[in-house]
C-alpha atoms as a PDB file:
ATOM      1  CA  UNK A   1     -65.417 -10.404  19.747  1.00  0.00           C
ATOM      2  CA  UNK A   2     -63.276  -7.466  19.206  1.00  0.00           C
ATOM      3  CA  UNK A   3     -64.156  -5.710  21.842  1.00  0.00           C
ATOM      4  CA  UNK A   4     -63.277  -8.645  24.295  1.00  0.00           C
ATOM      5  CA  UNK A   5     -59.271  -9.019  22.490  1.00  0.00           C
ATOM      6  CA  UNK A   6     -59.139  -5.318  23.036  1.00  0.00           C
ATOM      7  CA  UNK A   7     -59.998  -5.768  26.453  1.00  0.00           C
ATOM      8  CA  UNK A   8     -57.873  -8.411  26.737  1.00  0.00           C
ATOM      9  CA  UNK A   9     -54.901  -6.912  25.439  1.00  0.00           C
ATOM     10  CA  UNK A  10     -55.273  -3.749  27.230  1.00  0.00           C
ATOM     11  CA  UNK A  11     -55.348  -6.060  30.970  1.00  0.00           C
ATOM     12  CA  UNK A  12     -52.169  -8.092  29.749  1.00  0.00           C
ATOM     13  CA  UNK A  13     -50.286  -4.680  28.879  1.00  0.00           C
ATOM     14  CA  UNK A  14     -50.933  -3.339  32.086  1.00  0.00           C
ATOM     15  CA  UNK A  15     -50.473  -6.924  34.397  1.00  0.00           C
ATOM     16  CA  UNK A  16     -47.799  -6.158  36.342  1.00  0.00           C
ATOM     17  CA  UNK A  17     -49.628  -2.949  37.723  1.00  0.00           C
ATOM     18  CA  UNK A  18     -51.561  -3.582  40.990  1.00  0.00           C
ATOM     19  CA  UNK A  19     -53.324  -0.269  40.648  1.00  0.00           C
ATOM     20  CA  UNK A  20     -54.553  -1.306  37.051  1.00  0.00           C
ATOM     21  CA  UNK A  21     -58.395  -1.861  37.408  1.00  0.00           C
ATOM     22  CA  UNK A  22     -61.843  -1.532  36.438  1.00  0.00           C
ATOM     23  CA  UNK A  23     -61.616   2.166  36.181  1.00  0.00           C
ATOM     24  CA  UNK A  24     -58.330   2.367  34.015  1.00  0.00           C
ATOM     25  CA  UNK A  25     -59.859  -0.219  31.648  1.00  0.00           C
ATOM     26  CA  UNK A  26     -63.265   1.390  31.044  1.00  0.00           C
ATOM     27  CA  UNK A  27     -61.066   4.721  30.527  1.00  0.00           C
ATOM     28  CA  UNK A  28     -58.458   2.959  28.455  1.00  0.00           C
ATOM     29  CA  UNK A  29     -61.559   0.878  26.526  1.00  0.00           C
ATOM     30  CA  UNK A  30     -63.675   4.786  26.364  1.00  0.00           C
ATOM     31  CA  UNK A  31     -66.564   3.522  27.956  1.00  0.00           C
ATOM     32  CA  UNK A  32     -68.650   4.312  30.880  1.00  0.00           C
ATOM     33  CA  UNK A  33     -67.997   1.967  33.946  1.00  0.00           C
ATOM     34  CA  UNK A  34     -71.783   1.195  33.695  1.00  0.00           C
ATOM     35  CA  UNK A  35     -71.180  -0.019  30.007  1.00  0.00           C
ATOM     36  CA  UNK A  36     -68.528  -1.808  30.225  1.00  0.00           C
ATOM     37  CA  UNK A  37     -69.795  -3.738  33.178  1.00  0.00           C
ATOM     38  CA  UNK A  38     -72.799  -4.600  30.928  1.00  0.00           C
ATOM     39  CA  UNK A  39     -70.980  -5.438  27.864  1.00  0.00           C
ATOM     40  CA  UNK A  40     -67.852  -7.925  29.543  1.00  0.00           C
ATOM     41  CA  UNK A  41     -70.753  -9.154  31.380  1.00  0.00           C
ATOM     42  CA  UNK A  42     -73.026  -9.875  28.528  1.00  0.00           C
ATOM     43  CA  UNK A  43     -70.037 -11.574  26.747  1.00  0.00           C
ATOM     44  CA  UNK A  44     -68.699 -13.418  29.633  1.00  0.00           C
ATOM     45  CA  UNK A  45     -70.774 -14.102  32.272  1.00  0.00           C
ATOM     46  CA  UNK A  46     -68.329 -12.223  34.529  1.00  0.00           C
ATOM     47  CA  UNK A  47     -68.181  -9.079  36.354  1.00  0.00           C
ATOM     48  CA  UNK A  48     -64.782  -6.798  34.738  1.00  0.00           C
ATOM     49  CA  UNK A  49     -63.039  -7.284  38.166  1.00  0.00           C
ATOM     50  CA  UNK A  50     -63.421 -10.719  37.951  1.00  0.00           C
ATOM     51  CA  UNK A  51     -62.492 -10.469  34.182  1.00  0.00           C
ATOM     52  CA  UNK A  52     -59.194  -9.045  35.206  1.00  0.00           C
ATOM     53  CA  UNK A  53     -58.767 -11.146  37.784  1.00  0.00           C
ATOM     54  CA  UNK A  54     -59.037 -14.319  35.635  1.00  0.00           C
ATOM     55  CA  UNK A  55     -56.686 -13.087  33.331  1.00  0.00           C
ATOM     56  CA  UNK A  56     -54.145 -12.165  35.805  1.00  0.00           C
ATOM     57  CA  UNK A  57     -54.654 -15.948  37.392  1.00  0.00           C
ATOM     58  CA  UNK A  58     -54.175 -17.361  33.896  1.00  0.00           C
ATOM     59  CA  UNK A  59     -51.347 -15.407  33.467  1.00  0.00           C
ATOM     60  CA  UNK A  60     -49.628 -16.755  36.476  1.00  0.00           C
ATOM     61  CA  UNK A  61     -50.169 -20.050  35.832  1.00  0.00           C
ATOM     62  CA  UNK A  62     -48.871 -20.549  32.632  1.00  0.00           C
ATOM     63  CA  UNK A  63     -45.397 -18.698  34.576  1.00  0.00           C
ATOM     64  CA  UNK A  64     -45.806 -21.278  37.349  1.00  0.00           C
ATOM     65  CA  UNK A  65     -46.203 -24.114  35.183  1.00  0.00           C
ATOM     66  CA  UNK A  66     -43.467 -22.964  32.313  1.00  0.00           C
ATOM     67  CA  UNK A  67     -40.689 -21.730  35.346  1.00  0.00           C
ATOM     68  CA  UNK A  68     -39.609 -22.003  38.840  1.00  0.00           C
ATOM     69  CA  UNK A  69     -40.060 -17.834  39.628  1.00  0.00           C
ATOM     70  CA  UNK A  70     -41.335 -17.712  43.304  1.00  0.00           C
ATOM     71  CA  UNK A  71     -44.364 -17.568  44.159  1.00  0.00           C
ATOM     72  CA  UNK A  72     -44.363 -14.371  45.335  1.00  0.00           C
ATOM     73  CA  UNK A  73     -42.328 -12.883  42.105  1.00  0.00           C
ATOM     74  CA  UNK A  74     -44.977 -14.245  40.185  1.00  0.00           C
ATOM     75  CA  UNK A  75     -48.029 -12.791  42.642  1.00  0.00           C
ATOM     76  CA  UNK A  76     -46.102  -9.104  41.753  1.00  0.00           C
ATOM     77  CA  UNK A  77     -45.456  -9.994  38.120  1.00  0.00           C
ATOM     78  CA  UNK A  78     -49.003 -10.411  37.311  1.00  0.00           C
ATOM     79  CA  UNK A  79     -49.935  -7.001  39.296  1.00  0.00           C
ATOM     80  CA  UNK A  80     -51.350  -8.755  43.065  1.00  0.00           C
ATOM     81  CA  UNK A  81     -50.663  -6.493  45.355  1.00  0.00           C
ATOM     82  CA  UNK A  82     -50.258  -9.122  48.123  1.00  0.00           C
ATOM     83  CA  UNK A  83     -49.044 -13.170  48.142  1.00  0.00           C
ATOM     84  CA  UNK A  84     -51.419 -13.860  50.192  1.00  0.00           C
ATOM     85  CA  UNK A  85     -54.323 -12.706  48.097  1.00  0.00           C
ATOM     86  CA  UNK A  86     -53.109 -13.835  45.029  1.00  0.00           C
ATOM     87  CA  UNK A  87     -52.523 -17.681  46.702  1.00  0.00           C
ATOM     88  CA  UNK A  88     -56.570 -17.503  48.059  1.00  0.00           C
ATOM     89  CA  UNK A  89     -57.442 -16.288  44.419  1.00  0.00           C
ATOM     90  CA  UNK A  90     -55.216 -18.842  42.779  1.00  0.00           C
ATOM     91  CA  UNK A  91     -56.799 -21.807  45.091  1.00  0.00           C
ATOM     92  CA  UNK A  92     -60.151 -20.656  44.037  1.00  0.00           C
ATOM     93  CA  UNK A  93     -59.885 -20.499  39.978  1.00  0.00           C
ATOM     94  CA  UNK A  94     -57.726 -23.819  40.356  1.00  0.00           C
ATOM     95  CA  UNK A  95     -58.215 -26.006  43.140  1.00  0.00           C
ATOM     96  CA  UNK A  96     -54.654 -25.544  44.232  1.00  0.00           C
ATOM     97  CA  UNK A  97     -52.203 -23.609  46.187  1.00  0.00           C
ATOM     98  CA  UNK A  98     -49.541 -21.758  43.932  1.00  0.00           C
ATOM     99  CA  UNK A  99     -46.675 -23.348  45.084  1.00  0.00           C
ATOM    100  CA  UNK A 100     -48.478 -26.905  44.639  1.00  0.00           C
ATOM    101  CA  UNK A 101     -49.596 -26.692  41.211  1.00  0.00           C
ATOM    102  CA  UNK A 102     -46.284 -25.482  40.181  1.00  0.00           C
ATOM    103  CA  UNK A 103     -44.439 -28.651  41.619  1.00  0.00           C
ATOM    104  CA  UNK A 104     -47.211 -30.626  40.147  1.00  0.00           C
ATOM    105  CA  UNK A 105     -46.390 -28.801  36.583  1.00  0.00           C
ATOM    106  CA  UNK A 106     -42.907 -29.114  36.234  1.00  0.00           C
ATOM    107  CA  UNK A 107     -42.159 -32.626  37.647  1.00  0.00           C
ATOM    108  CA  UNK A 108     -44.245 -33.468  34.539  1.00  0.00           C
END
């Protein structure tokens, strides 16, 4: 379990960098690509680019639920390069566009 917090920790201090990815985590983590593919994957179920990806989309929607940041600011804040990929992404992990689960979030 340590080695996933590490992980972990290591995507949310790097979020807001588009350019962070598999191969800055296996370098930050000192592990081959090969074994860290195998080891997130054996813990997880996931591949590490979707394991960064996930975290980046949870990341984003706690910000949409808690706030009323753009959807775009928060697309950049949690390191998607583009609005447009982060909103397909978003839809995908959670049913909904951005923009609509964060008006369903805060009219609670």
């Amino acid at each position: 379990l340590q080695f996933l917090e590490k992980a972990v920790s290591l995507v949310e201090a790097n979020i807001s960098d588009p350019k962070y990815n598999v191969e800055r985590l296996s370098e930050d983590i000192c592990m081959s690509r090969m074994s860290l593919y195998r080891k997130i994957n054996e813990q997880t179920g996931h591949t590490p680019s979707e394991f960064i990806r996930d975290i980046r989309l949870k990341r984003a929607a706690a910000l949409l639920a808690n706030s009323d940041i753009p959807v775009k600011e928060v697309a950049a804040r949690v390191g998607f390069a583009t609005p447009s990929n982060f909103s397909k992404c978003f839809k995908e992990m959670f049913g909904v566009l951005p923009a609509q689960y964060q008006k369903e979030k805060l009219k609670r």
